[in-house]
C-alpha atoms as a PDB file:
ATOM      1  CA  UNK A   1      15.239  -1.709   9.976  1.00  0.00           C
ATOM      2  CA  UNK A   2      17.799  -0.532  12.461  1.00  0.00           C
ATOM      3  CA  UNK A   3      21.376  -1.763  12.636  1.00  0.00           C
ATOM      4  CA  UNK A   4      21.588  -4.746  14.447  1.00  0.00           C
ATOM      5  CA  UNK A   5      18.467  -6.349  13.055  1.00  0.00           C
ATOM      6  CA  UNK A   6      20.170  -5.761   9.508  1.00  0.00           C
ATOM      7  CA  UNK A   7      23.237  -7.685  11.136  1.00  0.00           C
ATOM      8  CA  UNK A   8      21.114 -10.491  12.419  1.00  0.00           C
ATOM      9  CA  UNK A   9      19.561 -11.119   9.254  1.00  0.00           C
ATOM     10  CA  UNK A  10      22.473 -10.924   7.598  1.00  0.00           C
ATOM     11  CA  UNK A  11      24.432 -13.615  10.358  1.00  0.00           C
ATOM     12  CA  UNK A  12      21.003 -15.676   9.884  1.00  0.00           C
ATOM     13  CA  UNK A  13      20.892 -15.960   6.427  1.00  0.00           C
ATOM     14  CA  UNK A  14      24.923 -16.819   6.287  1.00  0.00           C
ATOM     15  CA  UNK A  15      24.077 -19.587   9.305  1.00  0.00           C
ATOM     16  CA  UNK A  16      21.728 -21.080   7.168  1.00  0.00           C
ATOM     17  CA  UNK A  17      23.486 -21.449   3.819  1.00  0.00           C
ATOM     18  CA  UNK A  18      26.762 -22.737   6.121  1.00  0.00           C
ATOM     19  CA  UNK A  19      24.064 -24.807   7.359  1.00  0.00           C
ATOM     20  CA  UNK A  20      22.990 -26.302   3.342  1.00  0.00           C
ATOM     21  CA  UNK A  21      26.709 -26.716   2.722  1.00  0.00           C
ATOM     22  CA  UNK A  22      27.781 -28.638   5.650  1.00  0.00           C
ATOM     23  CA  UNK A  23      24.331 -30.835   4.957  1.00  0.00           C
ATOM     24  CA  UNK A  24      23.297 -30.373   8.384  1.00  0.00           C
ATOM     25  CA  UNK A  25      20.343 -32.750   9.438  1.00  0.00           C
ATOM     26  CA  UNK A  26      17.091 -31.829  10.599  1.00  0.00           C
ATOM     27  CA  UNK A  27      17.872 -32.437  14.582  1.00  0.00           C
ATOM     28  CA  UNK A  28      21.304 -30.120  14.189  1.00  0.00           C
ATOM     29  CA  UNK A  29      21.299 -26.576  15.663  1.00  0.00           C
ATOM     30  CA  UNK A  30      23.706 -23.658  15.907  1.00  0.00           C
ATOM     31  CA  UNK A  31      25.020 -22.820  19.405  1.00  0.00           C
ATOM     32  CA  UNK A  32      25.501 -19.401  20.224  1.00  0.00           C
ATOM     33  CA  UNK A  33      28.346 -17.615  22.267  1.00  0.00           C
ATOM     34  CA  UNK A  34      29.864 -14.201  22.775  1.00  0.00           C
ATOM     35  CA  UNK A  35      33.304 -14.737  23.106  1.00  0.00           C
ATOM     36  CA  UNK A  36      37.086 -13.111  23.843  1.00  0.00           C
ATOM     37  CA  UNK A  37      40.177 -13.139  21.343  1.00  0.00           C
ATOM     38  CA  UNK A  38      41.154 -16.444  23.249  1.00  0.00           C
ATOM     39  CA  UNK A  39      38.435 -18.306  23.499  1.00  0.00           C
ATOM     40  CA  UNK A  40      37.213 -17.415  19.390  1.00  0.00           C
ATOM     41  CA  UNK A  41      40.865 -19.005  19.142  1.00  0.00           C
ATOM     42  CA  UNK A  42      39.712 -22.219  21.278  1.00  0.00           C
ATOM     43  CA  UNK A  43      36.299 -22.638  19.378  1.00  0.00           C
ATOM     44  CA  UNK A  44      38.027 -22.234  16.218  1.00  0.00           C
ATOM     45  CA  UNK A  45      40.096 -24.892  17.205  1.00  0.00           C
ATOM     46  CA  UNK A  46      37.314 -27.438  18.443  1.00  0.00           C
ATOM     47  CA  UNK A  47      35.141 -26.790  15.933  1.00  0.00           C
ATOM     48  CA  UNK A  48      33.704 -26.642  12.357  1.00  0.00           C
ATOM     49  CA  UNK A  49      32.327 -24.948  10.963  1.00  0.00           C
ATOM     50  CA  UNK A  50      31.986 -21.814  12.556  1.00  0.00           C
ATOM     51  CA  UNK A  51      30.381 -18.106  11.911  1.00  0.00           C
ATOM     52  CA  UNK A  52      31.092 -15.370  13.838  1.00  0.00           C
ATOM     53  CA  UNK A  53      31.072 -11.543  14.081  1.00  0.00           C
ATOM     54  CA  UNK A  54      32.559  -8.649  15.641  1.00  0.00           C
ATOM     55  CA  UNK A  55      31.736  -5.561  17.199  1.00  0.00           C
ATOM     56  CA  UNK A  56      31.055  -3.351  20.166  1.00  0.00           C
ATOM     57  CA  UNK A  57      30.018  -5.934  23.287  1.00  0.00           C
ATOM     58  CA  UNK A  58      26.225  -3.905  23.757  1.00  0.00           C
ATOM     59  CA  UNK A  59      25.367  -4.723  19.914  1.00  0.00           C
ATOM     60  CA  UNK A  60      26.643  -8.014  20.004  1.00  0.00           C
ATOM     61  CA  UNK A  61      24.525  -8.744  23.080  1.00  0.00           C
ATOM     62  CA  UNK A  62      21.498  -7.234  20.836  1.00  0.00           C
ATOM     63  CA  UNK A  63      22.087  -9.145  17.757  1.00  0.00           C
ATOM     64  CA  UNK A  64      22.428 -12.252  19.969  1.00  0.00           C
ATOM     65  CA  UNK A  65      18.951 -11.593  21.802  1.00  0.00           C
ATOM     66  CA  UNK A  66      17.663 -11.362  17.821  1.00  0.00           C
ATOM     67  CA  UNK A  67      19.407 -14.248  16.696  1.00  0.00           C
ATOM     68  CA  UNK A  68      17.874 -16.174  20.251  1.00  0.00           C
ATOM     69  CA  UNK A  69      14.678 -15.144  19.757  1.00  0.00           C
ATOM     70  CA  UNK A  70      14.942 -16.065  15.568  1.00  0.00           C
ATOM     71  CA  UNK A  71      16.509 -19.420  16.517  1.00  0.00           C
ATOM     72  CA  UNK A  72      13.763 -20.214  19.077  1.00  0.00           C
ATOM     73  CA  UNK A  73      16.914 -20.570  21.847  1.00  0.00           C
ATOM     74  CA  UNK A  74      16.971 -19.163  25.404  1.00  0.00           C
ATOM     75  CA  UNK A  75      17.851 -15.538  26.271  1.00  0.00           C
ATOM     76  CA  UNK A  76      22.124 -15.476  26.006  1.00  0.00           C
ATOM     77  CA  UNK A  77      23.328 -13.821  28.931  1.00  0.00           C
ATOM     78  CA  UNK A  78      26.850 -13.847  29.007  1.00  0.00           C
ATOM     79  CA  UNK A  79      28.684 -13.953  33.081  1.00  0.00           C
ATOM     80  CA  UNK A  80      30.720 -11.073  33.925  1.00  0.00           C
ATOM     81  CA  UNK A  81      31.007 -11.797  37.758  1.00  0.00           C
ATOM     82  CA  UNK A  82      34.539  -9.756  38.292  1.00  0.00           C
ATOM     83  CA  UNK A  83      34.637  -6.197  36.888  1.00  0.00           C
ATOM     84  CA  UNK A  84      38.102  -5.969  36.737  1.00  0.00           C
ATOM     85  CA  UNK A  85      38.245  -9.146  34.680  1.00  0.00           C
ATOM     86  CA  UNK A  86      35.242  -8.121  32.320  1.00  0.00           C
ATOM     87  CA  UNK A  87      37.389  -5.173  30.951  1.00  0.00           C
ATOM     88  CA  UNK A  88      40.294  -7.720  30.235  1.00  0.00           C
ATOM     89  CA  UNK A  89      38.332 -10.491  29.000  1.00  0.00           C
ATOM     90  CA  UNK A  90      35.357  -8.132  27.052  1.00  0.00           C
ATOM     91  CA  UNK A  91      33.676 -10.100  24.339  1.00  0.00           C
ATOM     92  CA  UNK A  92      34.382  -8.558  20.936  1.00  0.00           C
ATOM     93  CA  UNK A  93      33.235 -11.528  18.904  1.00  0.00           C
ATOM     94  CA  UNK A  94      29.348 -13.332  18.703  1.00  0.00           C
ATOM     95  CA  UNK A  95      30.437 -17.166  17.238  1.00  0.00           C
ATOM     96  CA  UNK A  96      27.784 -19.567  15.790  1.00  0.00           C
ATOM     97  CA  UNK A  97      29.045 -23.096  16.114  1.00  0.00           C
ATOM     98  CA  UNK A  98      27.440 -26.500  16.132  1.00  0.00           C
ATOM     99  CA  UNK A  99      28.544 -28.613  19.497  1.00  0.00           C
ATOM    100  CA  UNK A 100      28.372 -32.297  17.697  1.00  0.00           C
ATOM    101  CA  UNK A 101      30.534 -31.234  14.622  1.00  0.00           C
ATOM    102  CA  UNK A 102      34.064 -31.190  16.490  1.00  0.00           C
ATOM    103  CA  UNK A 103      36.942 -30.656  14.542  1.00  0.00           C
ATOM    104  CA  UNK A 104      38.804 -34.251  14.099  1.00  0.00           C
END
């Protein structure tokens, strides 16, 4: 098993015991995003619970395709339209978060 399949089992099998102790219901799924310093900070804020992990952008993108493909979701392509702005803005971080459990 290579390294970022050993990470995505690893971030899958954390997901799903996050999952057993929040008592998430049947119809509840984990949303997937790579993510900046700023906007891990906004998630972390809107959000709970969350899981996330960091690295180099390329094996984050590869451990998200895994975690996609595990998690039956579609293919995670993050948008880096401006270059200049994708070197400033370069996710370091791959957060798991539910949308409909919002921080109160």
């Amino acid at each position: 098993m290579n390294e970022p399949q050993a990470e995505a089992r690893l971030f899958l099998y954390d997901l799903a015991n996050l999952a057993k102790e929040h008592w998430f219901k049947p119809d509840e799924h984990w949303a997937l995003t790579l993510a900046n310093e700023a906007e891990k900070a906004a998630i972390y804020k809107q959000y709970y619970p969350i899981l996330y992990i960091s690295g180099e952008t390329e094996a984050l993108k590869t451990i998200a395709e895994i975690m996609h493909t595990e998690l039956h979701h579609a293919p995670l392509v993050p948008e880096e339209t401006n270059a200049r702005n994708a070197r400033q803005l370069r996710p370091t971080y791959l957060i798991a978060y539910n949308p409909a459990r919002q921080r109160k």
